[in-house]
Protein backbone atom coordinates (compact mmCIF):
# COMPACT_ATOMS: atom_id res chain seq x y z
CA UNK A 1 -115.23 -52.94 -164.79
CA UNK A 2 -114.39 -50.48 -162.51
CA UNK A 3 -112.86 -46.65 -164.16
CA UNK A 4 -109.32 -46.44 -162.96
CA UNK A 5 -108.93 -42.63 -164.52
CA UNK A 6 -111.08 -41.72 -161.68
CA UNK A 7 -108.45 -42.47 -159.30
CA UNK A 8 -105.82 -40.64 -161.73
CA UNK A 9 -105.54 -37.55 -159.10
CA UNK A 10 -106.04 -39.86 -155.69
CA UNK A 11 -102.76 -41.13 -153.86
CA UNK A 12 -104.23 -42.68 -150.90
CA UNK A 13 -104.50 -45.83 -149.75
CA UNK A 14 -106.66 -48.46 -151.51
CA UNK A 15 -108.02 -52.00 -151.29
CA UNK A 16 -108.45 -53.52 -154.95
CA UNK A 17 -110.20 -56.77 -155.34
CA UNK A 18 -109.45 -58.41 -158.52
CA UNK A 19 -111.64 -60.87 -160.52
CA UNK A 20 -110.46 -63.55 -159.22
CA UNK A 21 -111.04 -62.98 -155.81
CA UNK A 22 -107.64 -61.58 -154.87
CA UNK A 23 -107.45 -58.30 -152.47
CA UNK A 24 -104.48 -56.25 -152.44
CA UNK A 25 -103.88 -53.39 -150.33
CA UNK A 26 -101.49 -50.12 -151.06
CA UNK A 27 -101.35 -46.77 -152.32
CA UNK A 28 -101.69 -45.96 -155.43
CA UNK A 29 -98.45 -44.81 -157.41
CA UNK A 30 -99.87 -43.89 -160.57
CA UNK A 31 -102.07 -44.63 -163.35
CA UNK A 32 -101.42 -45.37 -167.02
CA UNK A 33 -102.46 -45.57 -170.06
CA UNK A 34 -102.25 -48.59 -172.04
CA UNK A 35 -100.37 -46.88 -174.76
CA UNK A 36 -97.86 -45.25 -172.93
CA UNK A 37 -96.61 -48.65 -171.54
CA UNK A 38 -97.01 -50.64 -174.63
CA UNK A 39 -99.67 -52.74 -173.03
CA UNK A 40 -102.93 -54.70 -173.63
CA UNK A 41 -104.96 -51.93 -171.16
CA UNK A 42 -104.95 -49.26 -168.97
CA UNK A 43 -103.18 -49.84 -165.80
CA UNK A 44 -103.31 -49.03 -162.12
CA UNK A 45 -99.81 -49.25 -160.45
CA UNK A 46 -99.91 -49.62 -156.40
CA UNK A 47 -97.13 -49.15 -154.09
CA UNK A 48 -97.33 -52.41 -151.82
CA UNK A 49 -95.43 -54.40 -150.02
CA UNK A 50 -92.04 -52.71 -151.11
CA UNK A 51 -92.68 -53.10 -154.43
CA UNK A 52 -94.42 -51.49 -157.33
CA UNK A 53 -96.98 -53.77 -158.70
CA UNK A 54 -99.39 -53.20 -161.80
CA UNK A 55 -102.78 -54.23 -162.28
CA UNK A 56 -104.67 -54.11 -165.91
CA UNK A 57 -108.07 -52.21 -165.77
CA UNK A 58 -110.02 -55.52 -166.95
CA UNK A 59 -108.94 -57.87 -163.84
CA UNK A 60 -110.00 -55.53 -160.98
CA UNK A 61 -113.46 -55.78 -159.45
CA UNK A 62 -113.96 -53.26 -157.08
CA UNK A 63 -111.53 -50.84 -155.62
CA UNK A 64 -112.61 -49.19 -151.82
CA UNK A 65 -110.30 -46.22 -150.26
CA UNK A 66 -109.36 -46.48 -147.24
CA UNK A 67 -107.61 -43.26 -146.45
């Protein structure tokens, strides 16, 4: 499992690869806390594609920056 809070302070842009083999590419928007948003774990939240999507902590592989 790869530590998200490490990219808490980083708003560059970012390839994630998630468990299941997925790869998504954006910057990252923000990171929170799995408290804050009521949810079952920490969260990173990338700007891609127009939209704002989040990704739990627990389904992402590996994450490379690319900027």
């Amino acid at each position: 499992m790869v530590n998200i809070w490490s990219y808490v302070d980083y708003s560059g842009k970012v390839k994630i690869v998630t468990v299941n083999g997925q790869e998504i590419v954006g910057k990252i928007y923000y990171v929170e806390d799995k408290d804050e948003g009521d949810s079952q774990d920490d969260c990173l939240n990338i700007y891609t594609q127009g939209m704002i999507i989040g990704i739990y902590q627990k389904d992402i592989l590996e994450i490379e920056k690319l900027e």
